[in-house]
PDB file of N, CA and C in Angstrom:
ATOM      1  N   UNK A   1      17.421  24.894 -12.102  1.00  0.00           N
ATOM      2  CA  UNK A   1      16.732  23.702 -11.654  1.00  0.00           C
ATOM      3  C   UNK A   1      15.602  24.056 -10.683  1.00  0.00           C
ATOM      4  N   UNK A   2      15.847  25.135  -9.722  1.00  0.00           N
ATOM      5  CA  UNK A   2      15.162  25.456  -8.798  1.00  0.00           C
ATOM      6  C   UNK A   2      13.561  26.182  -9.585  1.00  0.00           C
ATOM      7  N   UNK A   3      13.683  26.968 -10.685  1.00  0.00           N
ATOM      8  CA  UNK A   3      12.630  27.444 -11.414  1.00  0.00           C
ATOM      9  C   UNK A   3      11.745  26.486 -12.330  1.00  0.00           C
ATOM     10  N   UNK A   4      12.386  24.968 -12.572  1.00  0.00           N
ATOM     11  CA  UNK A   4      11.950  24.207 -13.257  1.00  0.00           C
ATOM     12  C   UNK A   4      10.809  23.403 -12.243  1.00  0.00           C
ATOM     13  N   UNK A   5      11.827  22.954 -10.996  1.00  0.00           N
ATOM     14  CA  UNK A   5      10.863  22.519 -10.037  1.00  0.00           C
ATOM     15  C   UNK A   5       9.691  22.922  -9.326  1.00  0.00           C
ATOM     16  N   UNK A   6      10.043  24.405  -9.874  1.00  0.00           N
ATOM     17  CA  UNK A   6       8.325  25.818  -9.016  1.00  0.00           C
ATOM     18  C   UNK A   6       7.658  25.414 -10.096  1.00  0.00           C
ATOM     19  N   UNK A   7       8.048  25.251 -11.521  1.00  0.00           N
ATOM     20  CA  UNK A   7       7.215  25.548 -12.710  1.00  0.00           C
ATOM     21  C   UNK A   7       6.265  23.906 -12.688  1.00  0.00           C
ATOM     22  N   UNK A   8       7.156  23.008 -12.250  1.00  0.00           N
ATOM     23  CA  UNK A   8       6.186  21.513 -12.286  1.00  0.00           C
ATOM     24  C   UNK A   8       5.639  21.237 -11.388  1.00  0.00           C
ATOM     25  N   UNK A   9       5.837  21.583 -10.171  1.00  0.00           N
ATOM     26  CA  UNK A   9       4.981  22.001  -9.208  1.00  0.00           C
ATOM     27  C   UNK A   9       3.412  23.283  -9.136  1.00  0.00           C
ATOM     28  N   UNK A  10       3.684  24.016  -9.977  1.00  0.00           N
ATOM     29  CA  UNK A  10       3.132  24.483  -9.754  1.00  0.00           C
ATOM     30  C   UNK A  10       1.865  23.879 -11.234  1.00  0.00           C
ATOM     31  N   UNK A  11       2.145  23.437 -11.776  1.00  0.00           N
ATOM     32  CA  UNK A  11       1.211  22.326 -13.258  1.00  0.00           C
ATOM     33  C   UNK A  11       0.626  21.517 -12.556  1.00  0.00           C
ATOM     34  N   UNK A  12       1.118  20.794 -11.411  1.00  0.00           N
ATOM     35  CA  UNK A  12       0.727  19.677 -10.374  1.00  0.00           C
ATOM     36  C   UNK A  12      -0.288  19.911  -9.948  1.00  0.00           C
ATOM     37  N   UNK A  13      -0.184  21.328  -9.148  1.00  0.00           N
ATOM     38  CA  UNK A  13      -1.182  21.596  -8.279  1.00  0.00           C
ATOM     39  C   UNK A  13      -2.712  22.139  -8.877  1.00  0.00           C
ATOM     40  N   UNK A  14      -1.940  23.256 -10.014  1.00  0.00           N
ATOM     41  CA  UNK A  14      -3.462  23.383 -10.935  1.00  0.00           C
ATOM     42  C   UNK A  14      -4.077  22.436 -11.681  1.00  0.00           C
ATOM     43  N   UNK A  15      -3.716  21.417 -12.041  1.00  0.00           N
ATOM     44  CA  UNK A  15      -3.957  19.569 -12.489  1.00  0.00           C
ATOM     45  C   UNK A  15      -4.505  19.184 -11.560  1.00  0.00           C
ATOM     46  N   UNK A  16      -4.097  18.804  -9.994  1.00  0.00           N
ATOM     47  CA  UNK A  16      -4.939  18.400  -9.470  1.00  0.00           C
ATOM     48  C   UNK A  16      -6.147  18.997  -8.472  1.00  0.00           C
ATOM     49  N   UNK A  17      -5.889  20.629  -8.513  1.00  0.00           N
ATOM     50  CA  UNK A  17      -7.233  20.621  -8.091  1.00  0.00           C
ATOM     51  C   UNK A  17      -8.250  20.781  -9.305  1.00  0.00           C
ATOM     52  N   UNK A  18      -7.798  21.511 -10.138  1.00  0.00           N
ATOM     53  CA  UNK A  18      -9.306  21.319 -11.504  1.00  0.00           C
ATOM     54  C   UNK A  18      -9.440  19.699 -11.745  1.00  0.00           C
ATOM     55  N   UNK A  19      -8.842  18.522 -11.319  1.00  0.00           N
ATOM     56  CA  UNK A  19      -9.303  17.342 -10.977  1.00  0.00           C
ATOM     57  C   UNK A  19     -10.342  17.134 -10.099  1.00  0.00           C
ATOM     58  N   UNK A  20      -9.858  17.805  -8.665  1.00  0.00           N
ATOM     59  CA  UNK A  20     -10.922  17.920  -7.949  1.00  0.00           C
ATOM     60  C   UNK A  20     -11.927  18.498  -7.920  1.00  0.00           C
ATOM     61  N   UNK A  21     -11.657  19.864  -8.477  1.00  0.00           N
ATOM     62  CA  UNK A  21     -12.916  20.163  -9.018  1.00  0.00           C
ATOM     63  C   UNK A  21     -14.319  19.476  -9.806  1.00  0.00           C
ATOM     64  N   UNK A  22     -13.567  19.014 -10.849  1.00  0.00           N
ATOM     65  CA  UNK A  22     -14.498  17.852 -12.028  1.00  0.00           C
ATOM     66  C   UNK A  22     -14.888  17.043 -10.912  1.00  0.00           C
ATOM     67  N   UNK A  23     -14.021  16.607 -10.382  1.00  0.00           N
ATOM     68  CA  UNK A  23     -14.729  14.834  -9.352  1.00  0.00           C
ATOM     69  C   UNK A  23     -16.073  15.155  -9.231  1.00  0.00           C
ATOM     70  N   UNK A  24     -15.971  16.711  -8.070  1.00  0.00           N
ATOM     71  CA  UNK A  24     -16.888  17.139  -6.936  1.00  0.00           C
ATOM     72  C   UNK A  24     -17.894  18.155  -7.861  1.00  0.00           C
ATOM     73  N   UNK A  25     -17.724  18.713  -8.542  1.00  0.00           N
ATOM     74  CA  UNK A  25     -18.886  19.457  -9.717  1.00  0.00           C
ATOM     75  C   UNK A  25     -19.364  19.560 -11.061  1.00  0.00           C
ATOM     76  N   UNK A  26     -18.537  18.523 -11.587  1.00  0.00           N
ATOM     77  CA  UNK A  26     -18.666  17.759 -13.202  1.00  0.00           C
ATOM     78  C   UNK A  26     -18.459  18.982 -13.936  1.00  0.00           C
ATOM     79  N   UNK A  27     -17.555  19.711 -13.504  1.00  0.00           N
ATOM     80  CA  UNK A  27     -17.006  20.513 -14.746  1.00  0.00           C
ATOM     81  C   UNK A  27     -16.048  20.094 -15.348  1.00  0.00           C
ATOM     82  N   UNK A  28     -16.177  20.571 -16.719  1.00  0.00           N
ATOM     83  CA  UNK A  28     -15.341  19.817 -17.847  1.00  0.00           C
ATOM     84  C   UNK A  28     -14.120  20.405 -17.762  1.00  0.00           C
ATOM     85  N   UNK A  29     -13.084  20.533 -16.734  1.00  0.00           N
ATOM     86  CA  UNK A  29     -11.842  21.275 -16.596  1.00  0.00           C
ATOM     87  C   UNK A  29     -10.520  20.114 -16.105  1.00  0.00           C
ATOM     88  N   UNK A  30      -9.597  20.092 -16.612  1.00  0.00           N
ATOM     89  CA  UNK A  30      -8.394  19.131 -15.952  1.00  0.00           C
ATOM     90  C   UNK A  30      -8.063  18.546 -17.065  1.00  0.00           C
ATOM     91  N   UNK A  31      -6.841  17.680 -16.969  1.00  0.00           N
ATOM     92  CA  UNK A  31      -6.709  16.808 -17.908  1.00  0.00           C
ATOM     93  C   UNK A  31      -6.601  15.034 -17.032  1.00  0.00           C
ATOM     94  N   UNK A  32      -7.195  15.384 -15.756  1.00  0.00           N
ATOM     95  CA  UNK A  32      -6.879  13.852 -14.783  1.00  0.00           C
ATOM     96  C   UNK A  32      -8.615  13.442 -15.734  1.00  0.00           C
ATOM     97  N   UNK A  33      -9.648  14.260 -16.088  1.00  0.00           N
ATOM     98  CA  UNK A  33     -10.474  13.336 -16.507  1.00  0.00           C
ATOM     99  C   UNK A  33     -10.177  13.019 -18.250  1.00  0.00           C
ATOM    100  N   UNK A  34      -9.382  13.894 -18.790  1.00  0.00           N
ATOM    101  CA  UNK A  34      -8.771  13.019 -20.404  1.00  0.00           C
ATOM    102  C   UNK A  34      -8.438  11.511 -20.595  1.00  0.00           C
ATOM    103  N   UNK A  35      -7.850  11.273 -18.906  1.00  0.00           N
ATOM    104  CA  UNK A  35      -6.500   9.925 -19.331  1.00  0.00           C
ATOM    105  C   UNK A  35      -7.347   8.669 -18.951  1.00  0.00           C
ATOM    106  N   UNK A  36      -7.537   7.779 -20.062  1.00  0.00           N
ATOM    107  CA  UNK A  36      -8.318   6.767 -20.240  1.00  0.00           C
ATOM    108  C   UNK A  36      -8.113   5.830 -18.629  1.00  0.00           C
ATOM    109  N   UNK A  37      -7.142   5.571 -18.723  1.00  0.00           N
ATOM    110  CA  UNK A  37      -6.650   4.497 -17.661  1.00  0.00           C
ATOM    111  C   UNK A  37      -6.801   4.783 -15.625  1.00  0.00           C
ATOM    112  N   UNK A  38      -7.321   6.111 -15.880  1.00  0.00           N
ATOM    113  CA  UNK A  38      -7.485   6.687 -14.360  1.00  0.00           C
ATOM    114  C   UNK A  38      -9.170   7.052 -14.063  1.00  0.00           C
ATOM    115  N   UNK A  39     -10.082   6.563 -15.267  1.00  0.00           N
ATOM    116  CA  UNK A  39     -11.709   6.476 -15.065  1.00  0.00           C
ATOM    117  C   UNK A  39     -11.646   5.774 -13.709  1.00  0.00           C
ATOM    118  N   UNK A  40     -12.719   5.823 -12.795  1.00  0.00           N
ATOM    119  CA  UNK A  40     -13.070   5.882 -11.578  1.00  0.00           C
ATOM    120  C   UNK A  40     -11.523   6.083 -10.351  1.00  0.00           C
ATOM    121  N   UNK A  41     -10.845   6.563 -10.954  1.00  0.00           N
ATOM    122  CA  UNK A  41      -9.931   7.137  -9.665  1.00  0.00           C
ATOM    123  C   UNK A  41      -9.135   8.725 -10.015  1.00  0.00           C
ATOM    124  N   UNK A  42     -10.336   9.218 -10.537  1.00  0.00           N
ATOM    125  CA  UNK A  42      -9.823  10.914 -10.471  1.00  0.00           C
ATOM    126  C   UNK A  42      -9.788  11.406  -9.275  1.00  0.00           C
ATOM    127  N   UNK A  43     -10.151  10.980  -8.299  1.00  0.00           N
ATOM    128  CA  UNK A  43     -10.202  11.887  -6.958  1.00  0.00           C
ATOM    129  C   UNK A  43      -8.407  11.224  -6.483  1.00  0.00           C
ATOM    130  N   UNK A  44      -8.700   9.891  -6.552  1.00  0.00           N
ATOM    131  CA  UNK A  44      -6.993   9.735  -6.227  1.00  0.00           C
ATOM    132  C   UNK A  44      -5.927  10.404  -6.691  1.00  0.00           C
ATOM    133  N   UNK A  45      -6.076  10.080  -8.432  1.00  0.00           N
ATOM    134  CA  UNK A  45      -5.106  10.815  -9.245  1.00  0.00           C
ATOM    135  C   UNK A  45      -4.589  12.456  -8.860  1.00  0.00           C
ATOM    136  N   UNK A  46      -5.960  13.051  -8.621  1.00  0.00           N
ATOM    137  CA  UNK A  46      -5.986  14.228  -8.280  1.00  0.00           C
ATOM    138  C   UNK A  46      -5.334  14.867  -6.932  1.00  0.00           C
ATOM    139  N   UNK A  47      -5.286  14.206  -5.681  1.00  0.00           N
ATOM    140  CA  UNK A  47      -4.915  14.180  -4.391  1.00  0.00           C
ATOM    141  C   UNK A  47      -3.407  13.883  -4.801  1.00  0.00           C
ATOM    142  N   UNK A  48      -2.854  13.160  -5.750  1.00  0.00           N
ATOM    143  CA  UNK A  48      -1.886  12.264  -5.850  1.00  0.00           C
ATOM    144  C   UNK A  48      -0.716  13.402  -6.518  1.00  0.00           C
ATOM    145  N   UNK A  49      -2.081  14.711  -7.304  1.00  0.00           N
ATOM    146  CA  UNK A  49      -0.894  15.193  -7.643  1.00  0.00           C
ATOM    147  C   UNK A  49      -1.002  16.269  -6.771  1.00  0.00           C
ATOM    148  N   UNK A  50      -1.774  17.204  -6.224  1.00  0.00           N
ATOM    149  CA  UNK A  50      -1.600  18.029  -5.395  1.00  0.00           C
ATOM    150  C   UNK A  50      -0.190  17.667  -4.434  1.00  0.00           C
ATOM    151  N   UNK A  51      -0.491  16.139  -3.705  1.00  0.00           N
ATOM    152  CA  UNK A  51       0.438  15.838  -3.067  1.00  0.00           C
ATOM    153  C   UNK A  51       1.905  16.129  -3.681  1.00  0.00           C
ATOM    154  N   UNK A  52       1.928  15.728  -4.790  1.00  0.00           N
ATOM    155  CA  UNK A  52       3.468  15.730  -5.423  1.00  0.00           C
ATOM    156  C   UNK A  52       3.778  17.110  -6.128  1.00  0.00           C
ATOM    157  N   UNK A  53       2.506  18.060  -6.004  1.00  0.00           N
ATOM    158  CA  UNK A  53       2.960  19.355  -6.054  1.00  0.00           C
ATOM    159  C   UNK A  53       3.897  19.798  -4.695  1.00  0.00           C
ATOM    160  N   UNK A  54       3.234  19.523  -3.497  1.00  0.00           N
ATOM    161  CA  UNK A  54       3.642  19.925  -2.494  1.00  0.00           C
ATOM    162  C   UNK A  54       5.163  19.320  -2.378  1.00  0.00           C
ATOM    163  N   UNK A  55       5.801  18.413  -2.378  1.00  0.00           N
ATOM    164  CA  UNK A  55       6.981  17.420  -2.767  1.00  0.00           C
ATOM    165  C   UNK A  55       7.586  18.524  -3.637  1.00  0.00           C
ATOM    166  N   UNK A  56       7.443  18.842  -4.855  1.00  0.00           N
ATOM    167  CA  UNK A  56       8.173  19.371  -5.768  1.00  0.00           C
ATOM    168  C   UNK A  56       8.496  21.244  -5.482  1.00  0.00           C
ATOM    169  N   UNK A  57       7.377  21.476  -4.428  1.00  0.00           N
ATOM    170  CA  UNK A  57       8.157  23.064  -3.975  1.00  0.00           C
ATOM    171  C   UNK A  57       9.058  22.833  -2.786  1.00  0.00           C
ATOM    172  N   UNK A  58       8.858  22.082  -1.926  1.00  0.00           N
ATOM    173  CA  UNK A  58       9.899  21.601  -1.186  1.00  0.00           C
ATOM    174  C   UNK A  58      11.081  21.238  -1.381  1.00  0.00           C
ATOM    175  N   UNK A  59      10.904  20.485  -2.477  1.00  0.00           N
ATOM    176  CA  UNK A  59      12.673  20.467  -3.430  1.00  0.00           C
ATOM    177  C   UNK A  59      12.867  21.547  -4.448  1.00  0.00           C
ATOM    178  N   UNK A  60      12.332  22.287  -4.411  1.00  0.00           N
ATOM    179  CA  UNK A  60      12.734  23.764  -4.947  1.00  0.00           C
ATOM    180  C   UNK A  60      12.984  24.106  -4.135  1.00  0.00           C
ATOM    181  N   UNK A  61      12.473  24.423  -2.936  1.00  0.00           N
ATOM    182  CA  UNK A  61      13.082  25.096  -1.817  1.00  0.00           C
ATOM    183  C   UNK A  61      13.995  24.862  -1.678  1.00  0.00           C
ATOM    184  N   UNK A  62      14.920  23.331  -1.434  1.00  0.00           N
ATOM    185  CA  UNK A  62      16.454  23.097  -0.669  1.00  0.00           C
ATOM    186  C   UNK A  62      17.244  23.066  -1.323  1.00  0.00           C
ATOM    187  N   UNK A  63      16.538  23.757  -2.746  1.00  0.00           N
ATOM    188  CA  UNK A  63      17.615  23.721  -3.850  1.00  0.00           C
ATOM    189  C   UNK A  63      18.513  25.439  -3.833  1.00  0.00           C
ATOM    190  N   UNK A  64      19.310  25.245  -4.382  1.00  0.00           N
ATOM    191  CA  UNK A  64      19.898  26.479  -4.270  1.00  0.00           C
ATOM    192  C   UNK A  64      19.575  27.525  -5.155  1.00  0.00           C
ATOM    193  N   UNK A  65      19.833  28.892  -5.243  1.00  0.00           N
ATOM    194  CA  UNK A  65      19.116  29.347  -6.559  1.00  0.00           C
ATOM    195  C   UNK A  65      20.495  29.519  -8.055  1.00  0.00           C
ATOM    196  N   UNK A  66      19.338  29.000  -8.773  1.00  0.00           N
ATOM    197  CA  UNK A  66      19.875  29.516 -10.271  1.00  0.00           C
ATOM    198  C   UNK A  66      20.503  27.687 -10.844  1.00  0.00           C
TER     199      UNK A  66
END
């Protein structure tokens, strides 16, 4: 469980900064600019998941291993 939670955490965080990236330099990288329904709030979406990257190594952390 503990390797599942590094592994979605760690999708989170590269999701939302190549989000942030696109916001701030219009490169065509991420999938926060694919999803129809989040046009004008990629910078949120993006913050939103960094944030819940950070959330999801933290509960890897207090998890036990294996």
């Amino acid at each position: 469980m503990k390797q599942l939670l590094e592994l979605l955490g760690f999708l989170a965080l590269v999701q939302g900064v190549m989000g942030l990236l696109h916001e701030f330099t219009h490169w065509h990288v991420g999938l926060v600019q694919r999803v129809g329904f989040l046009d004008g709030y990629g910078v949120y979406a993006s913050v939103a998941l960094v944030v819940l990257a950070f959330a999801l190594f933290a509960a890897a952390e207090s998890r036990k291993s294996g």
